[in-house]
C-alpha atoms as a PDB file:
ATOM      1  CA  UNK A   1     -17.679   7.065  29.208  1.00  0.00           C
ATOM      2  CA  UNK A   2     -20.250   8.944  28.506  1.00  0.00           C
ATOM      3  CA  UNK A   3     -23.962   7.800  27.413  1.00  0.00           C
ATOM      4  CA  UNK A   4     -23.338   7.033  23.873  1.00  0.00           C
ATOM      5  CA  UNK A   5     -20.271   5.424  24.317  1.00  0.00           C
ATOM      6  CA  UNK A   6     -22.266   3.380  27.338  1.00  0.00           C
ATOM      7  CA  UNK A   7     -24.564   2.438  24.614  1.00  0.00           C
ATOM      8  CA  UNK A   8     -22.314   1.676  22.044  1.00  0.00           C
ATOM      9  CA  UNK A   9     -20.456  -0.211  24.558  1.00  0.00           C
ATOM     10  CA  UNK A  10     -23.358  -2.637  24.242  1.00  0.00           C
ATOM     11  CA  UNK A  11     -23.082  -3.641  20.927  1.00  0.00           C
ATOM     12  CA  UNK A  12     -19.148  -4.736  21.189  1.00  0.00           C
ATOM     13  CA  UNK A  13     -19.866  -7.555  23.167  1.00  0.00           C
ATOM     14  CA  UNK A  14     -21.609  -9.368  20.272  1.00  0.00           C
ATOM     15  CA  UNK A  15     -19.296 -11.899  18.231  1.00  0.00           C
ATOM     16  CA  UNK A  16     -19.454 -15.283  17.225  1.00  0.00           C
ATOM     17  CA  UNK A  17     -19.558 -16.890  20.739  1.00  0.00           C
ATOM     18  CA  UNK A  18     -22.248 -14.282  21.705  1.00  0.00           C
ATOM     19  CA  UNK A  19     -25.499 -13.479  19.620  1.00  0.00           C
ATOM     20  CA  UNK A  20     -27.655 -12.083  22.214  1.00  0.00           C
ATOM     21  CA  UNK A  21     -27.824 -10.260  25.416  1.00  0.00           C
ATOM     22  CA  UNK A  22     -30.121  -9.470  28.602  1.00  0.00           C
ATOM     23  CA  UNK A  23     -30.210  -6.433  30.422  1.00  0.00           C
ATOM     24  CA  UNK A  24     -27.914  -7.800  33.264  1.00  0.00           C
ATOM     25  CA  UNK A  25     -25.158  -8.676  31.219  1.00  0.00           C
ATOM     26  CA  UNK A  26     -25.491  -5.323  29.030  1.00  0.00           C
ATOM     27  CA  UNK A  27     -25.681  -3.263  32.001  1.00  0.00           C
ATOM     28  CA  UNK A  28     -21.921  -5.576  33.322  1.00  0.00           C
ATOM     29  CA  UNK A  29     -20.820  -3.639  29.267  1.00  0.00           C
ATOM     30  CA  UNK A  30     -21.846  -0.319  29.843  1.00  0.00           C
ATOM     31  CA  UNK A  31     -21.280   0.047  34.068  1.00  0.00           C
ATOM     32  CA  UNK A  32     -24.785   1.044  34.206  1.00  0.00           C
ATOM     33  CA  UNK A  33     -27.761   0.875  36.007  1.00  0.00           C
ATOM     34  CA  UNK A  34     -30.116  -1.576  34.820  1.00  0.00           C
ATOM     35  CA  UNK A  35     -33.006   1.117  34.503  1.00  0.00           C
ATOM     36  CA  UNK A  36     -30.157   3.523  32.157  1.00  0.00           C
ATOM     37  CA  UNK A  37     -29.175  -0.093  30.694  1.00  0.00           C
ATOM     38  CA  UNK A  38     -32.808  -0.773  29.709  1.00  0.00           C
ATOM     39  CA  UNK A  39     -32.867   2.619  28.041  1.00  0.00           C
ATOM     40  CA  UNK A  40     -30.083   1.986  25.779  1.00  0.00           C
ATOM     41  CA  UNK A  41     -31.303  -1.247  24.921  1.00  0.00           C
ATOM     42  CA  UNK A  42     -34.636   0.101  23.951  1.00  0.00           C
ATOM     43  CA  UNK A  43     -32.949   3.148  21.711  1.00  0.00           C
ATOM     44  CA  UNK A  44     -30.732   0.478  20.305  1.00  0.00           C
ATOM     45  CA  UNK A  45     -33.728  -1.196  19.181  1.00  0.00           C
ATOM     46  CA  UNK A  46     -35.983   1.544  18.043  1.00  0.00           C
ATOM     47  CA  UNK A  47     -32.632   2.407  15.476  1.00  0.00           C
ATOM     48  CA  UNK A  48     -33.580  -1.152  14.649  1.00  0.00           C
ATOM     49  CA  UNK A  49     -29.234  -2.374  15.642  1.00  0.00           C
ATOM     50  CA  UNK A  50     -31.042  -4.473  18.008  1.00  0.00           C
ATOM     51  CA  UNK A  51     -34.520  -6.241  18.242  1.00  0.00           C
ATOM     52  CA  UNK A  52     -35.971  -8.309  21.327  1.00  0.00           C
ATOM     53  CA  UNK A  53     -35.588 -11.821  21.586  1.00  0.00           C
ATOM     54  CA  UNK A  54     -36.999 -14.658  23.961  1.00  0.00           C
ATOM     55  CA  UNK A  55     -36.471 -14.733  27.667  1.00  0.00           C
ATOM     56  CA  UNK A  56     -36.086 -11.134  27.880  1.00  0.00           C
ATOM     57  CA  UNK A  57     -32.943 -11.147  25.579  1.00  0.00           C
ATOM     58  CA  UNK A  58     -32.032  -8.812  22.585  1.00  0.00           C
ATOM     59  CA  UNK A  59     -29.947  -9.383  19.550  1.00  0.00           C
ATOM     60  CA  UNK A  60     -28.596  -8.066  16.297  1.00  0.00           C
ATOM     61  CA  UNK A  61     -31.603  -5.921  14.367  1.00  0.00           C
ATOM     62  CA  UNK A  62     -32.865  -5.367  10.545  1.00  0.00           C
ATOM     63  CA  UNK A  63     -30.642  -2.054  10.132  1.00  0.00           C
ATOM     64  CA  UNK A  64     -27.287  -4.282  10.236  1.00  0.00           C
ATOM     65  CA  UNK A  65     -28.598  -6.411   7.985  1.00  0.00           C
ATOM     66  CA  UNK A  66     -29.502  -3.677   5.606  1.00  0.00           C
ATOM     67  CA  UNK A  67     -25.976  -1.458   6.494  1.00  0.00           C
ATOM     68  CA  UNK A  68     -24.446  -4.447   5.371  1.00  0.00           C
ATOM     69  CA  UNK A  69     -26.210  -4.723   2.057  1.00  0.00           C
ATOM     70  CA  UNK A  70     -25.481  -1.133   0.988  1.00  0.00           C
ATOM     71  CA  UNK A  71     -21.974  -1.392   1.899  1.00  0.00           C
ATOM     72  CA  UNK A  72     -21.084  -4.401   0.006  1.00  0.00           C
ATOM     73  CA  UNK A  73     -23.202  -3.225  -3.487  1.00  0.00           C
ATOM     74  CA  UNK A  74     -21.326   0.396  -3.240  1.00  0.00           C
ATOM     75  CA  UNK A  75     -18.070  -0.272  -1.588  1.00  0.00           C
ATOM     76  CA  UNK A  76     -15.575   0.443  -4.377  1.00  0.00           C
ATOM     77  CA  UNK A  77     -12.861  -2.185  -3.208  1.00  0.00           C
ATOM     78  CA  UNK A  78     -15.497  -5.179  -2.873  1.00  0.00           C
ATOM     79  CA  UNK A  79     -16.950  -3.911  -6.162  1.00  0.00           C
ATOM     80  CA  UNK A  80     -13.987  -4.530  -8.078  1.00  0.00           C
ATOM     81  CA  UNK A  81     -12.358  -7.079  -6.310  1.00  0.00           C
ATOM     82  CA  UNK A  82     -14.660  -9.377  -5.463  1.00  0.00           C
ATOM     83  CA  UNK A  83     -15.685 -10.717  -9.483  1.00  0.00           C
ATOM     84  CA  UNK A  84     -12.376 -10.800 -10.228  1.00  0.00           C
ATOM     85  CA  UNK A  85     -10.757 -12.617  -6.852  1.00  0.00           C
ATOM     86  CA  UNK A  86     -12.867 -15.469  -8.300  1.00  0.00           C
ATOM     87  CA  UNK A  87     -11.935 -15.625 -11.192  1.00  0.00           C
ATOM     88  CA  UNK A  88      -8.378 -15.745 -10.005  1.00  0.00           C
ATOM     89  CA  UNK A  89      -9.118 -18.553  -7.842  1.00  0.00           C
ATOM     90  CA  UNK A  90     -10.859 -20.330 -10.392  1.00  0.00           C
ATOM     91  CA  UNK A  91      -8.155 -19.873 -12.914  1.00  0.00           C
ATOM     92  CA  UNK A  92      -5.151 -20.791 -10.400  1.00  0.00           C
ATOM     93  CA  UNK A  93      -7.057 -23.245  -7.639  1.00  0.00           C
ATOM     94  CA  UNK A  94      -5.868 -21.045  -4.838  1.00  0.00           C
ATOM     95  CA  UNK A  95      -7.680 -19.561  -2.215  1.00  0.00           C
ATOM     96  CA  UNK A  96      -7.777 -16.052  -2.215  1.00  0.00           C
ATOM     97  CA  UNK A  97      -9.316 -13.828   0.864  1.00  0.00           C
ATOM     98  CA  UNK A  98     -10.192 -10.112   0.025  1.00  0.00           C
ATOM     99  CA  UNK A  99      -9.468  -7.509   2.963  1.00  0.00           C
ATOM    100  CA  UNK A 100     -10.688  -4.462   3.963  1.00  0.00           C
ATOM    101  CA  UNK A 101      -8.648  -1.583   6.468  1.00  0.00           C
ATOM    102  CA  UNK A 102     -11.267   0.665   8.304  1.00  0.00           C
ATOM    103  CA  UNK A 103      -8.441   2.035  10.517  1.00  0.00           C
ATOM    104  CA  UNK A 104      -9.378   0.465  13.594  1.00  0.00           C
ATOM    105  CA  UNK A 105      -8.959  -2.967  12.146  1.00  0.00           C
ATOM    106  CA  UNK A 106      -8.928  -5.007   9.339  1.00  0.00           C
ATOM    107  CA  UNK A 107     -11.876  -7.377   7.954  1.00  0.00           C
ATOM    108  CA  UNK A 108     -12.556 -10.319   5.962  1.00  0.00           C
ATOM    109  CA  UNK A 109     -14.167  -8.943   3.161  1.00  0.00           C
ATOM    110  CA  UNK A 110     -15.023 -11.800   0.961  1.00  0.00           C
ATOM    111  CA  UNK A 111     -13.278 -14.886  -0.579  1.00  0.00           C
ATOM    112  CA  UNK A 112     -13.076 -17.416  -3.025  1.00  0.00           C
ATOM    113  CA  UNK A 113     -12.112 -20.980  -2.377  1.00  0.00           C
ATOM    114  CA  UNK A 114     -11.946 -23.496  -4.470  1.00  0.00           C
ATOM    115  CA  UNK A 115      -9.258 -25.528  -2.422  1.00  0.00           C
ATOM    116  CA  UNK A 116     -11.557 -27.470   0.129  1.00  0.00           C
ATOM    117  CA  UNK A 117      -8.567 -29.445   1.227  1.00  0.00           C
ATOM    118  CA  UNK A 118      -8.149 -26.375   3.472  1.00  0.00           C
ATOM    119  CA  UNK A 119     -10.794 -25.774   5.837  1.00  0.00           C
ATOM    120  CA  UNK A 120     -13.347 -22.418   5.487  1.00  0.00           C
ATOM    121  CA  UNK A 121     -11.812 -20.889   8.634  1.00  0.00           C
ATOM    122  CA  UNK A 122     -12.329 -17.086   7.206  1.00  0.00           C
ATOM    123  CA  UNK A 123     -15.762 -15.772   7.074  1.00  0.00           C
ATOM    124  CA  UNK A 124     -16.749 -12.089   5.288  1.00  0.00           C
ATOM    125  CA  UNK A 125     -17.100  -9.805   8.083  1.00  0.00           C
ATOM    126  CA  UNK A 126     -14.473 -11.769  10.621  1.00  0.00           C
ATOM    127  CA  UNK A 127     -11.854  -9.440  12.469  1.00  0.00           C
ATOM    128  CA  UNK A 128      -7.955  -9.928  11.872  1.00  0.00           C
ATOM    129  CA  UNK A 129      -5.259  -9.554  13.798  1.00  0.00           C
ATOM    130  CA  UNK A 130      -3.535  -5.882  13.064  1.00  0.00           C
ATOM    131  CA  UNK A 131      -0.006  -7.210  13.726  1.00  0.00           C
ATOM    132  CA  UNK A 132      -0.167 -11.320  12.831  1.00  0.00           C
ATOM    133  CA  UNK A 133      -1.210 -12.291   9.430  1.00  0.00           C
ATOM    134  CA  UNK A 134       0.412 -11.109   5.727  1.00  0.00           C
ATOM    135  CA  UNK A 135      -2.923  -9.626   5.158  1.00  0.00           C
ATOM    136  CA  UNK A 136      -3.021  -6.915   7.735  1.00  0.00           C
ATOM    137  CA  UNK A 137       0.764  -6.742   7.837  1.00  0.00           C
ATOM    138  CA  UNK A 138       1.040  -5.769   4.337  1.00  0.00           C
ATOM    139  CA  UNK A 139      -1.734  -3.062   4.968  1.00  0.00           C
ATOM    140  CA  UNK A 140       0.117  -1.748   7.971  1.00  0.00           C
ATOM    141  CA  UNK A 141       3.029  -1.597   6.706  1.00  0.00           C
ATOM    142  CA  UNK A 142       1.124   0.929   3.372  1.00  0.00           C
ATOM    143  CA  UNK A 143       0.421   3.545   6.455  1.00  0.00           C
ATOM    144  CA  UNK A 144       2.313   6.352   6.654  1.00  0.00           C
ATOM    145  CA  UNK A 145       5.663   7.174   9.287  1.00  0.00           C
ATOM    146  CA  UNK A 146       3.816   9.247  11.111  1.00  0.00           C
ATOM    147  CA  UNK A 147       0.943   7.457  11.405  1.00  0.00           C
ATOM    148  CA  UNK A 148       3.198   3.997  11.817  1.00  0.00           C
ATOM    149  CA  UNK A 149       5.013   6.273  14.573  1.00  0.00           C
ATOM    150  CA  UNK A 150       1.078   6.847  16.605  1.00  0.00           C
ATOM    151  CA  UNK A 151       0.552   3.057  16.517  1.00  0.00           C
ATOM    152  CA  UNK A 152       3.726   2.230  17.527  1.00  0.00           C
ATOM    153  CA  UNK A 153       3.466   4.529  20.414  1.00  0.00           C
ATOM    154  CA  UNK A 154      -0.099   2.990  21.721  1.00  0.00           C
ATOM    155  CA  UNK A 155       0.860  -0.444  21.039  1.00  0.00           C
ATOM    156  CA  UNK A 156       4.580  -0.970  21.286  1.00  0.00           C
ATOM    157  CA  UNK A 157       3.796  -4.404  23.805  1.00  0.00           C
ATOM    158  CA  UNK A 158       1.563  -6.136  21.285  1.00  0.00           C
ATOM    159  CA  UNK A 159       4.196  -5.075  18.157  1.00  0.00           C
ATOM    160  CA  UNK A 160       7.122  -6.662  20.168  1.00  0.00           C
ATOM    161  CA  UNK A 161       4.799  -9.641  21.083  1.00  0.00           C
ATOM    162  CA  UNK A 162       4.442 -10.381  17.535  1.00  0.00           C
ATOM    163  CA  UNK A 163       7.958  -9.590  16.103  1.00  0.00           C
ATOM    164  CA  UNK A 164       7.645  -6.650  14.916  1.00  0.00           C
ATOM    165  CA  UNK A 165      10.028  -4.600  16.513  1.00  0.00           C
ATOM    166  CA  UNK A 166      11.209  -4.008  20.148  1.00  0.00           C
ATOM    167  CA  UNK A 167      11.957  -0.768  19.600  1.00  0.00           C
ATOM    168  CA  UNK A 168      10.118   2.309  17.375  1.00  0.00           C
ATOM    169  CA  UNK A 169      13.122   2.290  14.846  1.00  0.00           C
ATOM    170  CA  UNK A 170      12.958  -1.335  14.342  1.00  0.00           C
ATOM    171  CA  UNK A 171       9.580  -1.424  13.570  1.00  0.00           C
ATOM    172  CA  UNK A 172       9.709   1.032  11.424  1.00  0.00           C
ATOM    173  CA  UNK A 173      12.018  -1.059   9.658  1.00  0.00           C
ATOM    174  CA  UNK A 174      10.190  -3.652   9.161  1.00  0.00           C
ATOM    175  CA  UNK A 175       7.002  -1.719   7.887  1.00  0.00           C
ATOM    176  CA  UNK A 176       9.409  -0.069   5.392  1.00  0.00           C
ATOM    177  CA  UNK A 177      10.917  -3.588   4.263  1.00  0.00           C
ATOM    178  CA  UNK A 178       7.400  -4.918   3.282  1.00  0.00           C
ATOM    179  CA  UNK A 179       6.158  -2.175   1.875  1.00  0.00           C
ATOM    180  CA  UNK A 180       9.357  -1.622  -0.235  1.00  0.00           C
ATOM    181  CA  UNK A 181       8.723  -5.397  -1.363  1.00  0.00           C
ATOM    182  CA  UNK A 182       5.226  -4.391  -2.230  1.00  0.00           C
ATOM    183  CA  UNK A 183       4.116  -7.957  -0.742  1.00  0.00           C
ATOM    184  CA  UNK A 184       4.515 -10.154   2.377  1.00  0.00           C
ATOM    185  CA  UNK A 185       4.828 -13.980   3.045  1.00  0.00           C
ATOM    186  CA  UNK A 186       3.620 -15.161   6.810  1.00  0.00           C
ATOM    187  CA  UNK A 187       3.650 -18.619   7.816  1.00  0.00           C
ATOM    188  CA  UNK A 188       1.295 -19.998  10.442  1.00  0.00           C
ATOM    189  CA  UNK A 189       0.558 -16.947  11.986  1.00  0.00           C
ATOM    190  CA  UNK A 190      -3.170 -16.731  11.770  1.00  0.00           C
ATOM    191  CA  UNK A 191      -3.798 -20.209  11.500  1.00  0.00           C
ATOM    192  CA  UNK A 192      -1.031 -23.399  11.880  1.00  0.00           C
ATOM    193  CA  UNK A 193      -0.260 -25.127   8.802  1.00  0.00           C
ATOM    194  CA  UNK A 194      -1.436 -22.339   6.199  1.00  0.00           C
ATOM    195  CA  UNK A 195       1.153 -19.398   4.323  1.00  0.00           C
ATOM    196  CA  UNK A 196      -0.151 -16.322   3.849  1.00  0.00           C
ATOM    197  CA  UNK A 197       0.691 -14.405   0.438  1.00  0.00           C
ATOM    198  CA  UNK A 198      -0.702 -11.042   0.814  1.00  0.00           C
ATOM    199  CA  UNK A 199      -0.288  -7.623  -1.804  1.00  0.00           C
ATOM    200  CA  UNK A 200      -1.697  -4.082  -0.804  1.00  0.00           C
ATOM    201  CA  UNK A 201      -4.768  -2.338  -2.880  1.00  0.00           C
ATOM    202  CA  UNK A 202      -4.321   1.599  -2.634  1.00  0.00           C
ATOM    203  CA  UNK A 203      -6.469   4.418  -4.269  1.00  0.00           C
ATOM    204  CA  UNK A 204      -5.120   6.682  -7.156  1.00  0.00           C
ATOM    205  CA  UNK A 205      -3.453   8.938  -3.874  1.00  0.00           C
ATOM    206  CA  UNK A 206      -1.502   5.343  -2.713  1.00  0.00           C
ATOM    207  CA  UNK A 207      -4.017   5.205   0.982  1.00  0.00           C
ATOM    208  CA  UNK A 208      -4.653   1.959   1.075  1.00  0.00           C
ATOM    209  CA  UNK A 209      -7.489   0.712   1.109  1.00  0.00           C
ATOM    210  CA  UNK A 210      -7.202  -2.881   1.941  1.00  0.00           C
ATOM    211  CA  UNK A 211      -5.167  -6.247   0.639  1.00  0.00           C
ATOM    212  CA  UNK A 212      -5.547  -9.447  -1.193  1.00  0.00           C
ATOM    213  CA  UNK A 213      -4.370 -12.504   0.396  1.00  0.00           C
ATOM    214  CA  UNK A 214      -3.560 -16.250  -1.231  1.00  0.00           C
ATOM    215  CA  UNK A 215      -3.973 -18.901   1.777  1.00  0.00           C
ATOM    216  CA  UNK A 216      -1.953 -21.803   0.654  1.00  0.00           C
ATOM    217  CA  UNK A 217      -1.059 -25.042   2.590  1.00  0.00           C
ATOM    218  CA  UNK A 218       2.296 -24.857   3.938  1.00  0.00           C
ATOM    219  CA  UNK A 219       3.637 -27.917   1.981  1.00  0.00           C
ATOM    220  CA  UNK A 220       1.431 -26.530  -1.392  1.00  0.00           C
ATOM    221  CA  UNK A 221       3.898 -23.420  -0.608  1.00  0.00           C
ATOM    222  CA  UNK A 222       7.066 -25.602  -0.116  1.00  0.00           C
ATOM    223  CA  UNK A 223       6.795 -27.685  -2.972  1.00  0.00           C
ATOM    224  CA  UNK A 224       5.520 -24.656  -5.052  1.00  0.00           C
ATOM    225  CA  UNK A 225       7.945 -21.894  -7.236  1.00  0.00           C
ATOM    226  CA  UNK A 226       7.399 -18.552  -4.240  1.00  0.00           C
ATOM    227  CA  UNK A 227       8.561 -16.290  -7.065  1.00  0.00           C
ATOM    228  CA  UNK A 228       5.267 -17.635  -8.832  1.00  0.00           C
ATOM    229  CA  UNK A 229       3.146 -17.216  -5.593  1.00  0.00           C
ATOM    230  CA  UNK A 230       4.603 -13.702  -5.377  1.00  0.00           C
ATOM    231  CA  UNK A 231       4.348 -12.195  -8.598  1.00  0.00           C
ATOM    232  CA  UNK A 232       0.436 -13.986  -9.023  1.00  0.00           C
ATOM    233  CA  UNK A 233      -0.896 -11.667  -5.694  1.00  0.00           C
ATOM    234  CA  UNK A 234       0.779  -8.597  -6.978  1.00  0.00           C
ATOM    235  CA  UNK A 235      -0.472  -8.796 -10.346  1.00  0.00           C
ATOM    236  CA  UNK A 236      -4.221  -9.568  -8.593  1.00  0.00           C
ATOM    237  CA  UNK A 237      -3.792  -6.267  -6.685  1.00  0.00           C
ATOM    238  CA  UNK A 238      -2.849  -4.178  -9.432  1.00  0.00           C
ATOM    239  CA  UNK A 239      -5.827  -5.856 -11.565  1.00  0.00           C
ATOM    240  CA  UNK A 240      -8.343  -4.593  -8.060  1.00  0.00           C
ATOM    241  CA  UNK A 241      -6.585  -1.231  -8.212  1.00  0.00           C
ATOM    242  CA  UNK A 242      -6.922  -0.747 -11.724  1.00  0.00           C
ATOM    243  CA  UNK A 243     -10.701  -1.603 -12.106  1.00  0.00           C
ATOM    244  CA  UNK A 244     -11.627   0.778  -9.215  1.00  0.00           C
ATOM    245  CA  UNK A 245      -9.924   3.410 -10.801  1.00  0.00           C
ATOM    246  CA  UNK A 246     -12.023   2.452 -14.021  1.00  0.00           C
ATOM    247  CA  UNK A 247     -14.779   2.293 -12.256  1.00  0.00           C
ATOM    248  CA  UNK A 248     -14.323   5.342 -10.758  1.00  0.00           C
ATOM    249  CA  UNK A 249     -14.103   7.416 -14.083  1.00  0.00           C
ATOM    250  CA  UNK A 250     -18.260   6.720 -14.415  1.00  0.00           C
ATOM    251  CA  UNK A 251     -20.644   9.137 -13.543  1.00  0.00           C
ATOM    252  CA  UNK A 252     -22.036   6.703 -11.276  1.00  0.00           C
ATOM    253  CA  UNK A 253     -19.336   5.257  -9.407  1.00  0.00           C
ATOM    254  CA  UNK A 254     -18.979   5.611  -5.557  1.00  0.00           C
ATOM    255  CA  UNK A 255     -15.776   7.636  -4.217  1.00  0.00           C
ATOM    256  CA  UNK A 256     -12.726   5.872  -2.778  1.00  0.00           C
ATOM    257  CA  UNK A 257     -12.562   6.900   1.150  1.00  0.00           C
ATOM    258  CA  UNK A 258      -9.575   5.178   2.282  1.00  0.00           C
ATOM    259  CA  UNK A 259      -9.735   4.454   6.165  1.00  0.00           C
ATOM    260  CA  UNK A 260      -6.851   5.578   8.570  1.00  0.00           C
ATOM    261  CA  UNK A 261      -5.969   5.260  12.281  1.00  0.00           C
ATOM    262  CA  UNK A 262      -6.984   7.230  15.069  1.00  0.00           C
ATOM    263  CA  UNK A 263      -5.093   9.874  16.689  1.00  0.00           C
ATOM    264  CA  UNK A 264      -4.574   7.240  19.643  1.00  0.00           C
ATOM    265  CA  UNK A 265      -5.111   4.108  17.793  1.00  0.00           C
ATOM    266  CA  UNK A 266      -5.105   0.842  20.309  1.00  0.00           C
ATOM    267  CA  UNK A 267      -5.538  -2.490  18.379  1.00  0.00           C
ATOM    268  CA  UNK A 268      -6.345  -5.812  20.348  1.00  0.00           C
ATOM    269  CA  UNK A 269      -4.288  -8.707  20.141  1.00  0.00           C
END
């Protein structure tokens, strides 16, 4: 690696279990020295990603904070989605997540959930799995062959692992069977007990951009009509897809970048 990937390297190892970091356990990130380690810590912190702590620790600075605020008031998919996500969920008491692709994964966006009898286990911001869950499946499965064909290539363990295909032509079957139903049902993939109803949300140019996601109770599912399930997330989807593309007919209005994968895209389990 070289010394901005070093650095960068730092900042990967914060997550939920992990809010801050000393110099010896930055420097076990990078493979550094502690004296380059304590360099990238303090350039980290001068771009104000990271700010000292106590005991000689560092953790996440002011400028993510403030990255995070511009992208949620101009991101076009949030924008759109978001206001009217809730009042879906409102209107139909289900919980409905929001998710965004940025090519090398796929994120929690935002929700809405009124149904408490299911636990907040998604947070805006939280990682999901690339090959588990309706939500990122459905998204996947929007890519194109040839970009389907690169991940399948740098990943074909972790897409057998999860059922996807033991073989390049069988996965590519699969990807083409969602995306031909325009939707996808998972149960207890993410999370045991809970069905995941999940529709794509694609730009004017059909690059998608993320999905939209009902979590239901597996025996809220079973006793439900899945036709009504179904046809509820695609309409929701269509609604997102057709107030960005409203939105982005003002002067004002941010432009759609859809995300894609790398040339050598590797996702983690």
């Amino acid at each position: 690696m070289n010394s901005l990937d070093k650095m960068l390297a730092i900042l990967d190892e914060f997550n939920e279990q992990t809010l801050s970091i000393d110099v010896a356990r930055a420097a076990e990130c990078c493979g550094s020295s502690r004296a380059s380690t304590y360099r990238y810590l303090q350039a980290l912190t001068r771009s104000g990603l990271l700010t000292p702590a106590s005991g000689g620790t560092y953790t996440i600075g002011s400028r993510v904070i403030e990255l995070e605020m511009l992208k949620r008031e101009n991101d076009p998919l949030l924008r759109a989605g978001l206001p009217f996500i809730r009042f879906s969920s409102e209107e139909l008491d289900l919980n409905i997540m929001l998710c965004s692709y940025y090519g090398d994964k796929v994120l929690c966006a935002d929700l809405a959930w009124p149904d408490h009898s299911i636990p907040e286990i998604y947070k805006p911001g939280r990682p999901m799995p690339i090959f588990r869950g309706a939500m990122a499946k459905v998204i996947l499965a929007s890519l194109s062959v040839s970009q389907l064909k690169s991940i399948y290539a740098h990943n074909k363990e972790l897409i057998g692992e999860n059922g996807l295909g033991q073989n390049l032509t069988a996965f590519l079957s699969s990807m083409a069977e969602i995306k031909n139903a325009g939707y996808c049902i998972t149960h207890a993939e993410v999370f045991e007990g809970l069905v995941g109803i999940a529709a794509p949300v694609s730009d004017s140019e059909d690059r998608v951009l993320g999905s939209v996601v009902f979590v239901v109770a597996a025996e809220r599912f079973e006793s439900g009509e899945h036709l009504f399930f179904i046809n509820q997330i695609k309409h929701i989807a269509s609604e997102i897809e057709r107030r960005i593309q409203k939105r982005l007919a003002r002067d004002d209005a941010t432009p759609v970048i859809a995300a894609r994968p790398g040339r050598s895209p590797i996702y983690k389990a």
